[in-house]
Protein backbone atom coordinates (compact mmCIF):
# COMPACT_ATOMS: atom_id res chain seq x y z
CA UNK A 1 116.90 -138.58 64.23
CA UNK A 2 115.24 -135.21 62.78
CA UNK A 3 114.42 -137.38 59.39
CA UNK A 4 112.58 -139.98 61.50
CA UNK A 5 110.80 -137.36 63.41
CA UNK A 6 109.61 -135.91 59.57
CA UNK A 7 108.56 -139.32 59.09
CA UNK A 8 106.48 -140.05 61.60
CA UNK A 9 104.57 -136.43 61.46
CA UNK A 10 104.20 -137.12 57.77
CA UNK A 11 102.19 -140.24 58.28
CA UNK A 12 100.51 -139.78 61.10
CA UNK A 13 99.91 -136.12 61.87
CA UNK A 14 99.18 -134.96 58.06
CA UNK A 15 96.66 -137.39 57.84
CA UNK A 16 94.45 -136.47 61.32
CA UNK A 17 94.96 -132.30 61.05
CA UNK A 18 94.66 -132.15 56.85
CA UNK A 19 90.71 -132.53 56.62
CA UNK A 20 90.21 -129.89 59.51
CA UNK A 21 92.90 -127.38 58.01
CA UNK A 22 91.02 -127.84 54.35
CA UNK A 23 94.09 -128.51 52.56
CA UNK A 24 94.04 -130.76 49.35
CA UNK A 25 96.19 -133.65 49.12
CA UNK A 26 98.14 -131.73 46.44
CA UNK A 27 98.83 -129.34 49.23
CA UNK A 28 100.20 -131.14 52.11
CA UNK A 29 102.39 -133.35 49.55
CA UNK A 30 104.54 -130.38 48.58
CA UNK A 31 104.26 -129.08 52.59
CA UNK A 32 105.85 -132.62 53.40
CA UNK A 33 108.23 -132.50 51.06
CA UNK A 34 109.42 -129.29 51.34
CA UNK A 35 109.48 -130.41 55.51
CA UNK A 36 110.89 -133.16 54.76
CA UNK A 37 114.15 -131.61 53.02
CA UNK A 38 114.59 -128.42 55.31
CA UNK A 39 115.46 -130.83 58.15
CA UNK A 40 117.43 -133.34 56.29
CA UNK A 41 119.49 -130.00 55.36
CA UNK A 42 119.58 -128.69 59.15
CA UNK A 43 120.63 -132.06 60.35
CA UNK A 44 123.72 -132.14 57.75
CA UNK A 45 124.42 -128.62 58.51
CA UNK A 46 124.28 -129.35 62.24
CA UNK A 47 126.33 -132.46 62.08
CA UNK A 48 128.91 -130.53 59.48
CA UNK A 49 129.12 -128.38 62.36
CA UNK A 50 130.05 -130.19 65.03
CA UNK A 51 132.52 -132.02 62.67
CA UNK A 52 133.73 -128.63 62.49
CA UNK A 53 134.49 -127.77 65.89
CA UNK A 54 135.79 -131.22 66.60
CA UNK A 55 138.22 -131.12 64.60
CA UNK A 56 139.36 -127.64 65.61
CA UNK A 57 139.49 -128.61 69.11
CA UNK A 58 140.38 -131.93 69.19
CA UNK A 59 137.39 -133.42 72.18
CA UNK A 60 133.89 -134.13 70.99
CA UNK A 61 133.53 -132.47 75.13
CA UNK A 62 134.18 -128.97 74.15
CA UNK A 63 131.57 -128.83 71.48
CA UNK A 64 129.01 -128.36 74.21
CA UNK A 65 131.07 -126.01 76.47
């Protein structure tokens, strides 16, 4: 879900707010990328997790207790 969400800012929102911001191409590139990866690692941290306390507790239920 989170990389989708990347996705969709990258292509559409980079492209409308760049020109206004002055930032080169070269500039929001890295900014994407470096976006880009920060949530792919949050969402596999998050989802390690809640792998984690699922298998401690045995009920996806009590994760969100």
């Amino acid at each position: 879900m989170v990389i989708w969400i990347s996705v969709i800012r990258i292509f559409i929102g980079r492209r409308r707010y760049a020109p206004r911001q002055g930032l080169s191409n070269f500039d929001i590139r890295i900014s994407d990328f470096l976006y880009l990866h920060l949530s792919l690692a949050l969402e596999t941290w998050s989802n390690k997790q809640v792998k984690e306390l699922q298998g401690t507790t045995g009920s996806p239920d009590s994760v969100w207790i």
